[in-house]
C-alpha atoms as a PDB file:
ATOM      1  CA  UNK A   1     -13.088  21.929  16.410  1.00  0.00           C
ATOM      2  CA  UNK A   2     -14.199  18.236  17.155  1.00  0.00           C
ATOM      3  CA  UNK A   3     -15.694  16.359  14.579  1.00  0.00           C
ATOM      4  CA  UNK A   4     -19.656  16.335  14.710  1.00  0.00           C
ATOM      5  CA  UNK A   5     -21.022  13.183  12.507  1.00  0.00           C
ATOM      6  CA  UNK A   6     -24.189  15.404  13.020  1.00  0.00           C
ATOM      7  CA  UNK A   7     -22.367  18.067  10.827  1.00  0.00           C
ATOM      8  CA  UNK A   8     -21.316  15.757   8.798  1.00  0.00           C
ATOM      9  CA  UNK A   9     -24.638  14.321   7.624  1.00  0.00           C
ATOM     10  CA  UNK A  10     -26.039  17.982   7.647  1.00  0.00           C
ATOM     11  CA  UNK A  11     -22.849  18.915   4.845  1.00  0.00           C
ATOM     12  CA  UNK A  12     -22.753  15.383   2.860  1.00  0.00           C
ATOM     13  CA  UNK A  13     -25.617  13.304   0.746  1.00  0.00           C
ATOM     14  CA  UNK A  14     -24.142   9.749   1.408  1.00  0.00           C
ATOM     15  CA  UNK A  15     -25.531   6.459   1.020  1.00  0.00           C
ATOM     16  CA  UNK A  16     -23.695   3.069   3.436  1.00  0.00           C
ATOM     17  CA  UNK A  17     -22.288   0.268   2.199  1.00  0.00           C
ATOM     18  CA  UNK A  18     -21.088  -2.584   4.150  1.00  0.00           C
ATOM     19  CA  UNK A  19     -17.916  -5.343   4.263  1.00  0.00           C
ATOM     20  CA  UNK A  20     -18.100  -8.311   6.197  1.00  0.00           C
ATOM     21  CA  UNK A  21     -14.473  -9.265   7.519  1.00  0.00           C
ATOM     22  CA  UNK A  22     -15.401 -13.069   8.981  1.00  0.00           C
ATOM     23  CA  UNK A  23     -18.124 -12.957  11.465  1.00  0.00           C
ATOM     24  CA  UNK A  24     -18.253  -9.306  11.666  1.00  0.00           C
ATOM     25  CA  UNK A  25     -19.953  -6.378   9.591  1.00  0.00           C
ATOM     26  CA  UNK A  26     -18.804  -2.770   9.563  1.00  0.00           C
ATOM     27  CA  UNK A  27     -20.451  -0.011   7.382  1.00  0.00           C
ATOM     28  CA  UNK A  28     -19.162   2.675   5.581  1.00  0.00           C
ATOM     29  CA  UNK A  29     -20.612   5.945   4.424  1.00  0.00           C
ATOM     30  CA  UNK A  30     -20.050   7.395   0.263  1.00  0.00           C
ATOM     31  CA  UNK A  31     -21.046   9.699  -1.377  1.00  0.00           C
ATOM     32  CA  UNK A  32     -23.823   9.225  -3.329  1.00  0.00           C
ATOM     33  CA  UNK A  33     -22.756  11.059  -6.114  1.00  0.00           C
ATOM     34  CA  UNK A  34     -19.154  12.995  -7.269  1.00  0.00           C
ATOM     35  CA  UNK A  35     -20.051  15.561  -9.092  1.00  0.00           C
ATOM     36  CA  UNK A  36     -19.470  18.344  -6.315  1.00  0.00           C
ATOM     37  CA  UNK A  37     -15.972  16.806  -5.852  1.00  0.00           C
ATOM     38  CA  UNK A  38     -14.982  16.906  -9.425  1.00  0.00           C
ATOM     39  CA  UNK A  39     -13.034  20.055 -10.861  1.00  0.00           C
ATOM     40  CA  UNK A  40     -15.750  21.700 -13.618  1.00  0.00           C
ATOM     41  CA  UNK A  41     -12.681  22.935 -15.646  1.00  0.00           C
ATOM     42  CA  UNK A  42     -10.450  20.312 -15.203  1.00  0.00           C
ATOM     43  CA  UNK A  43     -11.968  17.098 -14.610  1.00  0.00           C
ATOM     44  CA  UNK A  44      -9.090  14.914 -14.269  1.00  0.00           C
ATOM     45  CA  UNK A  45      -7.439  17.369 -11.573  1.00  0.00           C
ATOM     46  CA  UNK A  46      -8.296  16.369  -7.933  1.00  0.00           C
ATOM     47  CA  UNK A  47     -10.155  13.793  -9.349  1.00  0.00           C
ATOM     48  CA  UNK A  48     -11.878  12.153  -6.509  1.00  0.00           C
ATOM     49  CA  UNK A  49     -10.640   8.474  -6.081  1.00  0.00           C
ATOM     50  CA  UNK A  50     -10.765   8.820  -2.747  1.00  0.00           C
ATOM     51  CA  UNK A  51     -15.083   8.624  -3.102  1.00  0.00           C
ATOM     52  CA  UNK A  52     -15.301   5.274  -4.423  1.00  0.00           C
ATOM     53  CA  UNK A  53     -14.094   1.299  -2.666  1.00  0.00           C
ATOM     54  CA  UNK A  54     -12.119   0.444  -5.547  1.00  0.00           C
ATOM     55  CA  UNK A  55     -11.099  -3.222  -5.736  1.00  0.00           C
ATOM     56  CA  UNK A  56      -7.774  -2.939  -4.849  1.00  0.00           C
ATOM     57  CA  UNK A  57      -9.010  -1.425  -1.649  1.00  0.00           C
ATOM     58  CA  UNK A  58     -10.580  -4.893  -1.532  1.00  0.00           C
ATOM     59  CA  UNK A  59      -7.156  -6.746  -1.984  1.00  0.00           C
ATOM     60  CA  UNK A  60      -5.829  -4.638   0.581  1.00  0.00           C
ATOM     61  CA  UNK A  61      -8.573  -5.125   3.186  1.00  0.00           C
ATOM     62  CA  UNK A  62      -8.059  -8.609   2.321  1.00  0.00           C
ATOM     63  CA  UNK A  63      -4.394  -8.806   3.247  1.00  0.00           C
ATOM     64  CA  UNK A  64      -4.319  -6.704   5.736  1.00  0.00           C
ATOM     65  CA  UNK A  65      -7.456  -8.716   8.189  1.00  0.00           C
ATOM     66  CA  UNK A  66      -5.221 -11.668   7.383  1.00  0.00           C
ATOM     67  CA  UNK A  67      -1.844 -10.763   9.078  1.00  0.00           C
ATOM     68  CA  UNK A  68      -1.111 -11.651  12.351  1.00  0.00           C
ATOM     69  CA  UNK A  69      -1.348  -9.037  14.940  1.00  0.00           C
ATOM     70  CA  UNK A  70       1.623  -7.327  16.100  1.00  0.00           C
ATOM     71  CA  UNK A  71       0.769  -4.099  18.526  1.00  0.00           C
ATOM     72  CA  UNK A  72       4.571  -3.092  18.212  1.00  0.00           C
ATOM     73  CA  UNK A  73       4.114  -2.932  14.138  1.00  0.00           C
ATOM     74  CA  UNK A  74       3.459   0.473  13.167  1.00  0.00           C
ATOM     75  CA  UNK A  75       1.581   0.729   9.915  1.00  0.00           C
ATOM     76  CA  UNK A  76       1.144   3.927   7.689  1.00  0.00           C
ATOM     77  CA  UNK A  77      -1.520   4.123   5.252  1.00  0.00           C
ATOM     78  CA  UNK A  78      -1.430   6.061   2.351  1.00  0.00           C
ATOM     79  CA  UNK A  79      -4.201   6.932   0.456  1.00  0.00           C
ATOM     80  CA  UNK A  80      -6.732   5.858   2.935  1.00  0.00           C
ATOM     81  CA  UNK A  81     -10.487   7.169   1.047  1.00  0.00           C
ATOM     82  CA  UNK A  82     -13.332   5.956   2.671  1.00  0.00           C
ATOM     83  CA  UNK A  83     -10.361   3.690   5.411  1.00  0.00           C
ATOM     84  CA  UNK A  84     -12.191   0.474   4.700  1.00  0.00           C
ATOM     85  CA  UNK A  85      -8.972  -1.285   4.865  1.00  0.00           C
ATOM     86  CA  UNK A  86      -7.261   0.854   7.727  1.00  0.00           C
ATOM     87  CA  UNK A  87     -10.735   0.727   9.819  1.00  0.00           C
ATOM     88  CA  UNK A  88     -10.588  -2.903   9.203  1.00  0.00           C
ATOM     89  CA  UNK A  89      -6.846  -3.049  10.381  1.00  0.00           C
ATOM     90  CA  UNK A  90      -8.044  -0.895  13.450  1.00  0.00           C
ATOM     91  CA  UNK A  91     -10.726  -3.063  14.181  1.00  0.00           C
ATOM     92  CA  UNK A  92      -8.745  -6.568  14.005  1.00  0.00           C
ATOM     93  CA  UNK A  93      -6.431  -4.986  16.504  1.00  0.00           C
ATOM     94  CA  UNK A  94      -3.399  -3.358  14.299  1.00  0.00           C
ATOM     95  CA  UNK A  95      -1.811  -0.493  15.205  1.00  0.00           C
ATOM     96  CA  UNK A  96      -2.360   1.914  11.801  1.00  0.00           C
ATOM     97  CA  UNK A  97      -2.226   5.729  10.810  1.00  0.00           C
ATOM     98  CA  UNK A  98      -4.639   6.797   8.560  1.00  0.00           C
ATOM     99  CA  UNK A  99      -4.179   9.506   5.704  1.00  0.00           C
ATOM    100  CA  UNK A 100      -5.493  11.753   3.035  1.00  0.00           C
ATOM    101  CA  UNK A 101      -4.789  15.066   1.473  1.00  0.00           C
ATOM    102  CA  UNK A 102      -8.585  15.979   0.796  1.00  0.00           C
ATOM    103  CA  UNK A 103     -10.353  17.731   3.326  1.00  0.00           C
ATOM    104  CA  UNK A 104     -13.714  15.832   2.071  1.00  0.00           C
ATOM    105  CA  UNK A 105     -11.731  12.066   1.943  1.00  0.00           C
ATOM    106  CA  UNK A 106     -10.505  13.327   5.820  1.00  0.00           C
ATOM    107  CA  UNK A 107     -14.184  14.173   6.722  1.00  0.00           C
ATOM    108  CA  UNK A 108     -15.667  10.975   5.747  1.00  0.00           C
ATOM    109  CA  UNK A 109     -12.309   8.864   6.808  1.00  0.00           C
ATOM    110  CA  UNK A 110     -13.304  10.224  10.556  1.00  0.00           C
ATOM    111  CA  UNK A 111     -17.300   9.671  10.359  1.00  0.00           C
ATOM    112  CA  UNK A 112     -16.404   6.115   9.156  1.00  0.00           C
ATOM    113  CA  UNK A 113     -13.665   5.397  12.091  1.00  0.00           C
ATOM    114  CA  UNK A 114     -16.796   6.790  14.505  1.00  0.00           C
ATOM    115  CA  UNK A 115     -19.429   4.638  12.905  1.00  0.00           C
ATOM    116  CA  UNK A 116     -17.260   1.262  13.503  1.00  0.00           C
ATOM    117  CA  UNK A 117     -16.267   2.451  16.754  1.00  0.00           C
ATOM    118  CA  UNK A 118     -12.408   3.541  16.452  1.00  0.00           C
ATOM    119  CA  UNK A 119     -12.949   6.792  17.200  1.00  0.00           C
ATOM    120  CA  UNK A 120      -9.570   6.806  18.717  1.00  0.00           C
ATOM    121  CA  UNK A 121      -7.933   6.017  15.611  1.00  0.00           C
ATOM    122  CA  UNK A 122      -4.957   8.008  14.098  1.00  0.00           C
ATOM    123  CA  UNK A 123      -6.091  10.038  10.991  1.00  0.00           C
ATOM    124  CA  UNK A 124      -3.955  12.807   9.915  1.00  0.00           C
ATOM    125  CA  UNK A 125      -3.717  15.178   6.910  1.00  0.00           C
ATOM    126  CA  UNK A 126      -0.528  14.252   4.310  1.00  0.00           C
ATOM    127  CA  UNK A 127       0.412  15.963   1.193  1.00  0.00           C
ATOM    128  CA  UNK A 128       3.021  13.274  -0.147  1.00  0.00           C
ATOM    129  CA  UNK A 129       5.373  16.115  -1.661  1.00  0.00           C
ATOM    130  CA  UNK A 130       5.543  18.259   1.161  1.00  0.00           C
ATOM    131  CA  UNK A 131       4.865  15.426   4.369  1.00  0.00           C
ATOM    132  CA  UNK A 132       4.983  16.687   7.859  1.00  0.00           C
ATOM    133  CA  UNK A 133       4.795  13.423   9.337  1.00  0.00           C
ATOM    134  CA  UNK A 134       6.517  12.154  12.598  1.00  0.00           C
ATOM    135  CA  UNK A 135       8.069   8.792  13.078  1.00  0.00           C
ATOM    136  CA  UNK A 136       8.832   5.989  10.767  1.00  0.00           C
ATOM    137  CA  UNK A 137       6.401   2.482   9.652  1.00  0.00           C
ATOM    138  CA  UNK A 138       7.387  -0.813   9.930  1.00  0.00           C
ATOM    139  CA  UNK A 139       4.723  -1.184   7.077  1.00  0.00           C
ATOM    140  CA  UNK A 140       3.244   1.362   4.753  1.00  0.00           C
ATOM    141  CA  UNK A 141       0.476   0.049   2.381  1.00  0.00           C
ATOM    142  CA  UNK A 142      -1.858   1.782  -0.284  1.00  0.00           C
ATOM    143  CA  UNK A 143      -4.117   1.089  -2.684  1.00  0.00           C
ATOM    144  CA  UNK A 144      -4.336   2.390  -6.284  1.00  0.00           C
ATOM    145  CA  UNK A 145      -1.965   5.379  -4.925  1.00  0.00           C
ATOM    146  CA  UNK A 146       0.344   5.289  -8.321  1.00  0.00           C
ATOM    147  CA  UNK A 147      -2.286   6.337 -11.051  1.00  0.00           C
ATOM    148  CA  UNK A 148      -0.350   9.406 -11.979  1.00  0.00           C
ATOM    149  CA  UNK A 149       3.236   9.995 -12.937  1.00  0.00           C
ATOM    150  CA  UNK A 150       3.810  13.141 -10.987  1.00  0.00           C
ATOM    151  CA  UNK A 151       3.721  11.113  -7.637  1.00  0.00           C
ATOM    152  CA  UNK A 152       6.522   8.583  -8.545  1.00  0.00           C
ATOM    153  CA  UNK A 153       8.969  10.691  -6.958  1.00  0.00           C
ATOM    154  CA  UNK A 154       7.274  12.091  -4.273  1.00  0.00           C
ATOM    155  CA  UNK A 155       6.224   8.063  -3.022  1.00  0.00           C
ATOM    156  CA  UNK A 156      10.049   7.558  -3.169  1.00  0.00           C
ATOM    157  CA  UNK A 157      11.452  10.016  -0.996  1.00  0.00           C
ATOM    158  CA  UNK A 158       8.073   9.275   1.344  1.00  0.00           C
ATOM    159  CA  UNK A 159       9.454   5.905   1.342  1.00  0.00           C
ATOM    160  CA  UNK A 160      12.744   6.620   2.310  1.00  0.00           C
ATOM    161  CA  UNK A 161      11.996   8.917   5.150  1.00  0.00           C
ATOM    162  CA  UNK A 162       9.362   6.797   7.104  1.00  0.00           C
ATOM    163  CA  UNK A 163       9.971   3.297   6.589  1.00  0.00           C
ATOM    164  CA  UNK A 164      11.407   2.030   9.412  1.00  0.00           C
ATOM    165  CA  UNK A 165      14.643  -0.308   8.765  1.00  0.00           C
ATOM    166  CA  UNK A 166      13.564  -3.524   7.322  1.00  0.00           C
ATOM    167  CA  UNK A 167      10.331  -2.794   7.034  1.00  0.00           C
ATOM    168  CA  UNK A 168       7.916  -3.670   4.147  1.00  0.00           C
ATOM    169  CA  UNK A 169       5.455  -1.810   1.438  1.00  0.00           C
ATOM    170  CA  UNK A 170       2.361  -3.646   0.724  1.00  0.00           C
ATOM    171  CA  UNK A 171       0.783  -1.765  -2.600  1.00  0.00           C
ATOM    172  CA  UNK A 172      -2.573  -2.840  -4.669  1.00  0.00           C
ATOM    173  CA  UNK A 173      -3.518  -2.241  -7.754  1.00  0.00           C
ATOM    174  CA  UNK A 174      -4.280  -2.912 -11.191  1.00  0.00           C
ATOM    175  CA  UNK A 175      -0.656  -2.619 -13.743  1.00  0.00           C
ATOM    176  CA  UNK A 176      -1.095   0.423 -15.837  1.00  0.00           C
ATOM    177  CA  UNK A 177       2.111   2.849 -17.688  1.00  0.00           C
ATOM    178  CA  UNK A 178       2.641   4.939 -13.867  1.00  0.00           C
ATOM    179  CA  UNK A 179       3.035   1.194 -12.186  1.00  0.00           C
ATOM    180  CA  UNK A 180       5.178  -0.211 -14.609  1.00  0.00           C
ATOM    181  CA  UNK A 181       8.113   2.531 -14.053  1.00  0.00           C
ATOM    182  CA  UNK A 182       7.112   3.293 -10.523  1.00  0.00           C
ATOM    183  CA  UNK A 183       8.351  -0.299  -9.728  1.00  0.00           C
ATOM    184  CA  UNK A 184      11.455  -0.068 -11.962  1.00  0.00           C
ATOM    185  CA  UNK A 185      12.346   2.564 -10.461  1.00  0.00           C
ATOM    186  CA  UNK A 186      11.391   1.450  -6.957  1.00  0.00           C
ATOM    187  CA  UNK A 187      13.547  -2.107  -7.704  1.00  0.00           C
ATOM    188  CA  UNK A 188      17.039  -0.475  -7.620  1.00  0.00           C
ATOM    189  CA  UNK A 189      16.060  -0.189  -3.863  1.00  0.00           C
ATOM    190  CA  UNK A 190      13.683  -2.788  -3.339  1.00  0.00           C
ATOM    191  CA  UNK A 191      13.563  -6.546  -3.626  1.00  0.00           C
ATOM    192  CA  UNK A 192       9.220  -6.971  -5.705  1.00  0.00           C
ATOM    193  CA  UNK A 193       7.320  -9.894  -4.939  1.00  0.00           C
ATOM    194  CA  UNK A 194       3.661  -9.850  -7.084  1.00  0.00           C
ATOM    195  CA  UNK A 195       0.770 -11.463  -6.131  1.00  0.00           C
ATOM    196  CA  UNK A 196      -2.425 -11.580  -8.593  1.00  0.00           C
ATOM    197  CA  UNK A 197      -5.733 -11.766  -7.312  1.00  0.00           C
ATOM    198  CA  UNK A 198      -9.107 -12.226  -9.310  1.00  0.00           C
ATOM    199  CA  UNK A 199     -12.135 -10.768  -8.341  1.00  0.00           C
ATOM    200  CA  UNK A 200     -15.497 -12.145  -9.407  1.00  0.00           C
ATOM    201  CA  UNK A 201     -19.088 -10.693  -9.778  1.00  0.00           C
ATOM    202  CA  UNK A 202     -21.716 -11.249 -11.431  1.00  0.00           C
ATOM    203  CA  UNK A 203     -20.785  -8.660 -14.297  1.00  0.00           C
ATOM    204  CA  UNK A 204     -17.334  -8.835 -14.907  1.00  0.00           C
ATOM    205  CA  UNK A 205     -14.113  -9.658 -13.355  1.00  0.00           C
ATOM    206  CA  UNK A 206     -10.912  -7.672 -12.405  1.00  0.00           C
ATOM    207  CA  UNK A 207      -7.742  -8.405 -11.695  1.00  0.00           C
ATOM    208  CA  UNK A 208      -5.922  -6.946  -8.963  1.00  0.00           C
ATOM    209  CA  UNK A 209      -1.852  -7.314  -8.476  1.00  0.00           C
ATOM    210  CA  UNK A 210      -0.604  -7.299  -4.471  1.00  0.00           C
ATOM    211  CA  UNK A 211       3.010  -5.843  -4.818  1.00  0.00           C
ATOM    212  CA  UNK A 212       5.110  -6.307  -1.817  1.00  0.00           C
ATOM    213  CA  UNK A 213       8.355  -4.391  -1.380  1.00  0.00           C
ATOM    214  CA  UNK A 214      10.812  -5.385   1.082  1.00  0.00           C
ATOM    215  CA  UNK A 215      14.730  -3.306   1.558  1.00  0.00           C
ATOM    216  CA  UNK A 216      17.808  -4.835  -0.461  1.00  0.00           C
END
């Protein structure tokens, strides 16, 4: 069935936001609230990060509306949530695949490509340990995508099956326990470069580390 953003209103309370990539502005729907996402028994299981423009989603939008187009690179998102930073890529001319596992994330991923007009942009469903995804990426980026340990492995093998030959992994996120021994792990394969960025508001500010991962 084709997606109907008049559905989608009618089955989603959501509140727009907007991010201004130079002279342009493109808004994105939330949710206004999470609580029918969350698991009542289980909080912390399907926990919705997807609902929420984290600041490493920032970083990543960021770094990915400053690289030079290239319509041969194929990029692979993973982890898209609301696609700020793959709409962004879309709209500033890259070639990029979308992706989520939640049917909700997917929902809003496709009434935010509509609302900046890339309807014709590839979204797809992908459940990192069991992908059924064509092709490989000259790039595949994410943002806060290691958060738990259970995914360490499943990111690896996901690596190693679509990454195109010397191609690159462009990851954000702030350094917790999962990070730390996701990118040991992920050096015996990988030459790490880190890049901190700070980002300031008015009530606090966070930092945010840009990992890039190129092949040995």
């Amino acid at each position: 069935m084709p997606f109907s953003l008049e559905q989608f209103l009618c089955d989603y309370d959501t509140e727009t936001f907007a991010f201004k990539i130079g002279d342009r502005e493109l808004h994105f729907f939330k949710p206004k609230t999470i609580e029918r996402f969350i698991h009542r028994d289980d909080p912390m299981t399907e926990f919705p990060m997807w609902a929420k423009f984290w600041e490493a989603s920032v970083v990543l939008t960021q770094h990915m509306a400053g690289l030079p187009v290239d319509t041969r690179r194929r990029i692979l998102e993973l982890g898209s949530g609301l696609g700020v930073a793959g709409i962004v890529s879309a709209v500033m001319g890259h070639c990029i695949t979308l992706t989520e596992r939640n049917p909700d994330a997917l929902n809003f991923l496709q009434a935010n490509a509509g609302i900046n007009g890339c309807d014709r942009i590839a979204i797809h469903y992908l459940d990192w340990f069991h992908p059924q995804l064509e092709g490989r990426f000259d790039l595949i980026v994410g943002s806060e995508i290691v958060y738990q340990h259970s995914v360490i492995e499943a990111l690896e093998a996901l690596f190693k099956k679509h990454l195109a030959p010397h191609g690159r992994v462009v990851l954000t996120g702030r350094v917790r326990t999962t990070e730390t021994r996701f990118f040991e792990r992920m050096s015996s394969s990988f030459n790490i470069r880190t890049k901190k960025h700070t980002l300031r508001s008015e009530e606090k500010s966070e930092t945010v580390v840009l990992f890039e991962l190129s092949e040995k």
